[in-house]
PDB file of N, CA and C in Angstrom:
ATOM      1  N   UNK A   1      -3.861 -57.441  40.919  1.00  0.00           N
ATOM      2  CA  UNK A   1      -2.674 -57.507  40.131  1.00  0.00           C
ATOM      3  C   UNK A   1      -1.578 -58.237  40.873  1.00  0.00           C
ATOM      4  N   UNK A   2      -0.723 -58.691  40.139  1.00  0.00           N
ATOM      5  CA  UNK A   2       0.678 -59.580  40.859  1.00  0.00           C
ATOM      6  C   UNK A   2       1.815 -59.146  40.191  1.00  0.00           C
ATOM      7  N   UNK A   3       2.837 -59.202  40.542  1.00  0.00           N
ATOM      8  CA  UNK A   3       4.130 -58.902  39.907  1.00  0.00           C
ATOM      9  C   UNK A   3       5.375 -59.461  40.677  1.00  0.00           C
ATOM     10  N   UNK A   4       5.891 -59.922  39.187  1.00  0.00           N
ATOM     11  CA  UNK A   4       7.187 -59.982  39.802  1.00  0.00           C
ATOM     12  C   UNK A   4       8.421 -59.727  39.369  1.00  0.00           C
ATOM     13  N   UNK A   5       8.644 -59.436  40.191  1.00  0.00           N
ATOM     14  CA  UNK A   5      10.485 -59.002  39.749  1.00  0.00           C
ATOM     15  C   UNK A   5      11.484 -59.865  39.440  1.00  0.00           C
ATOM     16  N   UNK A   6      12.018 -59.678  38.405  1.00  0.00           N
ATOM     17  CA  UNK A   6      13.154 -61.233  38.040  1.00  0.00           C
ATOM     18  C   UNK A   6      14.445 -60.865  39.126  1.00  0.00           C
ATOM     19  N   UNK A   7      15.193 -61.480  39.353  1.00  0.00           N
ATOM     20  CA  UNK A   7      15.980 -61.261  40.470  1.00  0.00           C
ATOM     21  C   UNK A   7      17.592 -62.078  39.713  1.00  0.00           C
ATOM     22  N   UNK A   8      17.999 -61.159  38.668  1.00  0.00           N
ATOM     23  CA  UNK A   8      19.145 -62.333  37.839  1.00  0.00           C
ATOM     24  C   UNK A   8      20.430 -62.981  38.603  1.00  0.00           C
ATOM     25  N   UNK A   9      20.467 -64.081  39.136  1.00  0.00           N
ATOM     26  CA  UNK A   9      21.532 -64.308  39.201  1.00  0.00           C
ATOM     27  C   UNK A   9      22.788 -65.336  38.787  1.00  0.00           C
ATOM     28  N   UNK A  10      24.017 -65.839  38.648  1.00  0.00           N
ATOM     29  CA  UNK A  10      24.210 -66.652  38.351  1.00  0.00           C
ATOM     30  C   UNK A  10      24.790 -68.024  38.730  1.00  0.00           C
ATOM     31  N   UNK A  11      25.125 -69.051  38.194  1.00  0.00           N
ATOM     32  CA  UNK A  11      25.321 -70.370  38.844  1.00  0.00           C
ATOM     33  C   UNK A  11      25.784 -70.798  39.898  1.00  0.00           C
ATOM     34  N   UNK A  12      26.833 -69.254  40.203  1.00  0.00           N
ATOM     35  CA  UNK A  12      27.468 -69.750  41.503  1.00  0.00           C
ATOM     36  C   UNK A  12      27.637 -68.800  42.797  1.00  0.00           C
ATOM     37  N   UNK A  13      25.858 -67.584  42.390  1.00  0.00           N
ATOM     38  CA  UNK A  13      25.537 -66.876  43.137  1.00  0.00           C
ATOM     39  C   UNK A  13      26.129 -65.653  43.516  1.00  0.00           C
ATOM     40  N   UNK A  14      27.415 -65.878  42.831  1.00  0.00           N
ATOM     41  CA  UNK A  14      28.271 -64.681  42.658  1.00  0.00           C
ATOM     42  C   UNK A  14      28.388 -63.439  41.911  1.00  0.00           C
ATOM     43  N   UNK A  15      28.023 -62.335  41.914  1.00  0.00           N
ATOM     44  CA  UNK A  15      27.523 -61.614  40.665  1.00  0.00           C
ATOM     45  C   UNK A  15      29.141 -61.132  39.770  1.00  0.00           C
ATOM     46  N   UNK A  16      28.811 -60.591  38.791  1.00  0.00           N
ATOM     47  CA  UNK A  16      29.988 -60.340  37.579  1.00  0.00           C
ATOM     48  C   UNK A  16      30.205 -58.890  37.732  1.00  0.00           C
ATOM     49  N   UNK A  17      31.294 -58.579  37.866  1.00  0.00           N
ATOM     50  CA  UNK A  17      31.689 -56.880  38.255  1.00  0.00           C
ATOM     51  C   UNK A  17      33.127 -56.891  37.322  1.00  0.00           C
ATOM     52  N   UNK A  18      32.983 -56.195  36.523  1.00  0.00           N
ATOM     53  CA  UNK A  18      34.401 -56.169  35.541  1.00  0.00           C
ATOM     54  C   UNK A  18      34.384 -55.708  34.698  1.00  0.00           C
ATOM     55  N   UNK A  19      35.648 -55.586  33.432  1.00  0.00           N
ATOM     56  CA  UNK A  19      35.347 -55.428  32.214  1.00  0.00           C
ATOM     57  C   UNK A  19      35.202 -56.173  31.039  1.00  0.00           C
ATOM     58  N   UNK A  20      34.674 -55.936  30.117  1.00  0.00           N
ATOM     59  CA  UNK A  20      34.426 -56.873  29.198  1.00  0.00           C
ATOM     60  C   UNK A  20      35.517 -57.135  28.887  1.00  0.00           C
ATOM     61  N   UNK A  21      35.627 -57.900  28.169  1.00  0.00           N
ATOM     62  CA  UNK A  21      37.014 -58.648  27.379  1.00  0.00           C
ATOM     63  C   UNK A  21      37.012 -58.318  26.173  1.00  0.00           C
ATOM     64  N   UNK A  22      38.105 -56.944  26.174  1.00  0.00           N
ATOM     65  CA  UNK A  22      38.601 -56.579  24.651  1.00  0.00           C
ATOM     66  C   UNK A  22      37.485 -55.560  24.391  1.00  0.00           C
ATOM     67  N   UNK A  23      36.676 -54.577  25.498  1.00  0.00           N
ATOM     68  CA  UNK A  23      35.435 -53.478  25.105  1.00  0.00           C
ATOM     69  C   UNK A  23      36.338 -52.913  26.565  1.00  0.00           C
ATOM     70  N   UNK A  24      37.269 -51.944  26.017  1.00  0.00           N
ATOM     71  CA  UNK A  24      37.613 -50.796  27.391  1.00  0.00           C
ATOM     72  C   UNK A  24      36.408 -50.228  27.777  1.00  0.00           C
ATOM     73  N   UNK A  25      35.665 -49.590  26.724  1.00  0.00           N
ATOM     74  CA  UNK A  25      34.260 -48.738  27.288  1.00  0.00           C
ATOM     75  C   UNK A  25      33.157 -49.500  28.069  1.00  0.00           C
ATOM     76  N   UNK A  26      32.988 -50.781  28.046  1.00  0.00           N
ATOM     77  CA  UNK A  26      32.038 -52.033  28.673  1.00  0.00           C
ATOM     78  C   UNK A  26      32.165 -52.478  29.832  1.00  0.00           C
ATOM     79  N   UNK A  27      31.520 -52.056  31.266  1.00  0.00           N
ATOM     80  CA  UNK A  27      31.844 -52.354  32.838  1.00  0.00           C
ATOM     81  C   UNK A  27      30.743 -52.913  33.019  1.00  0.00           C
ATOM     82  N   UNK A  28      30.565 -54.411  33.326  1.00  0.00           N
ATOM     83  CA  UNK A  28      29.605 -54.795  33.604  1.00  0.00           C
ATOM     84  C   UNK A  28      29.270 -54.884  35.148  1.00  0.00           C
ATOM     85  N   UNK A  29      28.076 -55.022  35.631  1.00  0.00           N
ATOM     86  CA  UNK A  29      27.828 -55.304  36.849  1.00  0.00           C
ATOM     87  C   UNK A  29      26.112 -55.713  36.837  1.00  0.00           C
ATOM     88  N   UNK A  30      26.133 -56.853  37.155  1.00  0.00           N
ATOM     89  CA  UNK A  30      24.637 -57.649  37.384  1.00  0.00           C
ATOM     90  C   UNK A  30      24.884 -58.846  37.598  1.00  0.00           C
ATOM     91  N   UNK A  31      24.078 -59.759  38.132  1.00  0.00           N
ATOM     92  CA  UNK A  31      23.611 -60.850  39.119  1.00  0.00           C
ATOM     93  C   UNK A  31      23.746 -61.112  40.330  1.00  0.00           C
ATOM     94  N   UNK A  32      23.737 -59.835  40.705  1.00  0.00           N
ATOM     95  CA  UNK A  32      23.414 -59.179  42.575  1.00  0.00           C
ATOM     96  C   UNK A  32      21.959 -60.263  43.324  1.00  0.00           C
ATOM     97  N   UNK A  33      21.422 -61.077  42.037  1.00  0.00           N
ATOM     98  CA  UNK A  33      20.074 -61.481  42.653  1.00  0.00           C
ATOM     99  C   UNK A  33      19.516 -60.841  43.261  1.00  0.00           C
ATOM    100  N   UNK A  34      18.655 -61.412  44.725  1.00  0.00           N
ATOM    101  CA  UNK A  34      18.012 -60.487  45.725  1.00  0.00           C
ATOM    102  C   UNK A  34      18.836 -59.257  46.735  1.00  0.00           C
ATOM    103  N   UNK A  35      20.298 -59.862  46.568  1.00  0.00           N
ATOM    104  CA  UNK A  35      20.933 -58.566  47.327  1.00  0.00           C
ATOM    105  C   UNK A  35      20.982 -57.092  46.334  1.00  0.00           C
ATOM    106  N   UNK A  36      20.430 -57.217  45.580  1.00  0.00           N
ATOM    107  CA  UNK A  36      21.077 -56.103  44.168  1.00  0.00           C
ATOM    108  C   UNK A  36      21.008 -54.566  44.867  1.00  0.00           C
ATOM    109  N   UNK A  37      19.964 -54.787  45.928  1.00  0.00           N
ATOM    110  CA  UNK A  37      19.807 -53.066  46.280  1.00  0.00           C
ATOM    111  C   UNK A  37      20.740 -52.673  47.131  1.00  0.00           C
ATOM    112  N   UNK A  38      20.950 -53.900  47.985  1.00  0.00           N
ATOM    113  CA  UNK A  38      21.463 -53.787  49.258  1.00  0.00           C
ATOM    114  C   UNK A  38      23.102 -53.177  48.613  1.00  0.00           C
ATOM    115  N   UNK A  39      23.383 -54.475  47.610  1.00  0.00           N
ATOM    116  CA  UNK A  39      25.176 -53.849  47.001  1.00  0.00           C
ATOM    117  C   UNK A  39      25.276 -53.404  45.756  1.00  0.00           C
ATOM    118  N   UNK A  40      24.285 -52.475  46.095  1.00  0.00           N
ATOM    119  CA  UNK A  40      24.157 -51.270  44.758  1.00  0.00           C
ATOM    120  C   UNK A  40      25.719 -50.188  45.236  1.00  0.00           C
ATOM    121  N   UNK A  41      25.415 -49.705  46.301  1.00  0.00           N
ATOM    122  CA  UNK A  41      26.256 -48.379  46.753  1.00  0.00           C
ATOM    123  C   UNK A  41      27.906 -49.539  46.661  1.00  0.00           C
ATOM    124  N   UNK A  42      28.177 -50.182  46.733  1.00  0.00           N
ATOM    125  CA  UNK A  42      29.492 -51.241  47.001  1.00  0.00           C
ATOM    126  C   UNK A  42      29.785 -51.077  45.775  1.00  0.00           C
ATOM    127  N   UNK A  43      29.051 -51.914  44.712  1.00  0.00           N
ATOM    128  CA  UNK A  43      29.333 -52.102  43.271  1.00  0.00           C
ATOM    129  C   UNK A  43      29.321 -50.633  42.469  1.00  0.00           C
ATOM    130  N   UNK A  44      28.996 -49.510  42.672  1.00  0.00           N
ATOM    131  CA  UNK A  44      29.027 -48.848  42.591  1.00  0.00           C
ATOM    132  C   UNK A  44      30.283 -48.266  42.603  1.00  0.00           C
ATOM    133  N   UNK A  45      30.993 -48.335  43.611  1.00  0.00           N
ATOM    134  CA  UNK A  45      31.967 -47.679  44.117  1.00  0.00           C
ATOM    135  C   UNK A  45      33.256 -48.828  43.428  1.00  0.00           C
ATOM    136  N   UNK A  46      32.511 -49.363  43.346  1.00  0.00           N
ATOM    137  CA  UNK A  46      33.820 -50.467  42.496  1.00  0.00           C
ATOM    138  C   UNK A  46      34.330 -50.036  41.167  1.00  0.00           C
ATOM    139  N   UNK A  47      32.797 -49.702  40.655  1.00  0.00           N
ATOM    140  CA  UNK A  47      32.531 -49.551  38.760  1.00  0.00           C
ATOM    141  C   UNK A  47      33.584 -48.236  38.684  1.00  0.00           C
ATOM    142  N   UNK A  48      32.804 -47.203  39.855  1.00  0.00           N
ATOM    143  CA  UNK A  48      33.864 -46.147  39.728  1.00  0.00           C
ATOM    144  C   UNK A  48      35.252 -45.760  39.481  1.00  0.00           C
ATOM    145  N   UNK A  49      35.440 -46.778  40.398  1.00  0.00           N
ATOM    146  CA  UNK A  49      36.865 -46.948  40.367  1.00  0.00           C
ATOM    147  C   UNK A  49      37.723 -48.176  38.804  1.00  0.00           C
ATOM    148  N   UNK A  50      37.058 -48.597  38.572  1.00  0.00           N
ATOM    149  CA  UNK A  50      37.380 -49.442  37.239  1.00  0.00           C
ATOM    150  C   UNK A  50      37.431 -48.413  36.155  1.00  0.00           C
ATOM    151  N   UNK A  51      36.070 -47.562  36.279  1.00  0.00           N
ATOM    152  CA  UNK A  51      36.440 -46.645  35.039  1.00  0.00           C
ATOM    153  C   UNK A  51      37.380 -45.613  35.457  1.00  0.00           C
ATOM    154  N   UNK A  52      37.302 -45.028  36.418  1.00  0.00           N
ATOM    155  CA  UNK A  52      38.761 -43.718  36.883  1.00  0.00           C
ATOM    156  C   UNK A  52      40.039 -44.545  36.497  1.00  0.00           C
ATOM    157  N   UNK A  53      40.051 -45.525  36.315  1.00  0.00           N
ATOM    158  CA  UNK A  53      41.337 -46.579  36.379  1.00  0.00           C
ATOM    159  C   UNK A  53      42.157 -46.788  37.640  1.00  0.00           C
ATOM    160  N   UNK A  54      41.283 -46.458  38.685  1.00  0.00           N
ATOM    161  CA  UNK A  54      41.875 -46.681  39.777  1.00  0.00           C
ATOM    162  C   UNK A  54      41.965 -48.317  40.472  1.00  0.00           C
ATOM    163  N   UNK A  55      42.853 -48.701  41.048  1.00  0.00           N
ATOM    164  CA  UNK A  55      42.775 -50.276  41.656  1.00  0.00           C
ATOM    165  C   UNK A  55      41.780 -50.022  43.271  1.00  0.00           C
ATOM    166  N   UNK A  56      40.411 -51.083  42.489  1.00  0.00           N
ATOM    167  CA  UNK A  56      39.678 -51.070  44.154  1.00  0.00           C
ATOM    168  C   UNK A  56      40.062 -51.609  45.400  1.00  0.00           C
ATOM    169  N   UNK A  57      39.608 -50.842  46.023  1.00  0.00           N
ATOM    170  CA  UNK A  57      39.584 -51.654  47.634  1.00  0.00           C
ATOM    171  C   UNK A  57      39.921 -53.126  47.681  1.00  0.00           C
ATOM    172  N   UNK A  58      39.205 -54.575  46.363  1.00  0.00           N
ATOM    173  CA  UNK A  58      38.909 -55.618  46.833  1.00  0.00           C
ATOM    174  C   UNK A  58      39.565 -56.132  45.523  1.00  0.00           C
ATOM    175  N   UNK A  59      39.916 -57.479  45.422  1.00  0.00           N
ATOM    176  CA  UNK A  59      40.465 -57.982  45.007  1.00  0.00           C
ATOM    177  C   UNK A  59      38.968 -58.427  43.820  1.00  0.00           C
ATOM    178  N   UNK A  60      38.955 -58.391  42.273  1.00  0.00           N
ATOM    179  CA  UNK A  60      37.845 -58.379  41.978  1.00  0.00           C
ATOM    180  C   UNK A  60      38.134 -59.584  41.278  1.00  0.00           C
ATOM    181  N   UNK A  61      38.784 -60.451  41.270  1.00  0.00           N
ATOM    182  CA  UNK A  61      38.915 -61.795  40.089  1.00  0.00           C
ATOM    183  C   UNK A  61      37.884 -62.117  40.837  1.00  0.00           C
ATOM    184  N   UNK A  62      37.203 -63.044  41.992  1.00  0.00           N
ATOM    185  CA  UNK A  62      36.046 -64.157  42.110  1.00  0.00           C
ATOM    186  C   UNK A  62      34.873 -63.296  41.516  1.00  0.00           C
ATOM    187  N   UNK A  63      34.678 -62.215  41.025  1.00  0.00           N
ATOM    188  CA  UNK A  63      33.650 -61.663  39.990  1.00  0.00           C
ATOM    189  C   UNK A  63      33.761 -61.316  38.940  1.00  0.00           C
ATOM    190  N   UNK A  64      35.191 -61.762  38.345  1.00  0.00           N
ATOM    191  CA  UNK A  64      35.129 -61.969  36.454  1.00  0.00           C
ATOM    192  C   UNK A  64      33.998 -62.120  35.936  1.00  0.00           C
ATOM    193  N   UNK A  65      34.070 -61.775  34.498  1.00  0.00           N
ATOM    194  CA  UNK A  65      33.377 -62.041  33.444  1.00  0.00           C
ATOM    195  C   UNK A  65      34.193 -63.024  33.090  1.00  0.00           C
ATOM    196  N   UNK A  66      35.058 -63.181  32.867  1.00  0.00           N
ATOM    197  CA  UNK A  66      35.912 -64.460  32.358  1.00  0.00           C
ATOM    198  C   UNK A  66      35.416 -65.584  33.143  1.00  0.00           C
ATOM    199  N   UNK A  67      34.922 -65.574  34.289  1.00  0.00           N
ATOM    200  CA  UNK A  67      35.202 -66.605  35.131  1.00  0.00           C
ATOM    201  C   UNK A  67      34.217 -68.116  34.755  1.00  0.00           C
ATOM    202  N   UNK A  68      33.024 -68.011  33.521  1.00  0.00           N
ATOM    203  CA  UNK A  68      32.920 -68.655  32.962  1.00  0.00           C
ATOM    204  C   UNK A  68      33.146 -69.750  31.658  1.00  0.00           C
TER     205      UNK A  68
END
C-alpha cells in the first residue's frame, strides 16, 4: 500500500489564520503545509484567542484571509 497525505498550502507559503469576512462565527486556520503539526499548538493558541476576543501575542495581518 502507499499513501499520501496532501499537505495544503498556499502561494506564498504562508498559512491563513483569521476571520472570515463578515462570518463572526468563521476562524479559519489551514495551509500550515508540512509544518501543520509542528504549529498546531501556536495556531491554536492564536484561534483561542480570536474567539475569547482577546488581541494575540503576534501581529496577525501577514496571515489574512483578505490577503488575497
Amino acid at each position: 500500500r502507499e499513501w499520501m497525505g496532501f499537505r495544503p498550502s498556499l502561494p506564498d507559503s504562508v498559512p491563513v489564520i483569521g476571520g472570515a469576512p463578515g462570518k463572526r462565527s468563521v476562524v479559519y486556520a489551514f495551509g500550515h503545509g508540512h509544518l501543520g503539526l509542528t504549529q498546531a499548538a501556536a495556531t491554536g493558541r492564536l484561534i483561542r484567542d480570536l474567539v475569547l476576543g482577546q488581541t494575540p501575542p503576534i501581529d496577525l495581518a501577514p496571515f489574512s484571509p483578505q490577503r488575497f
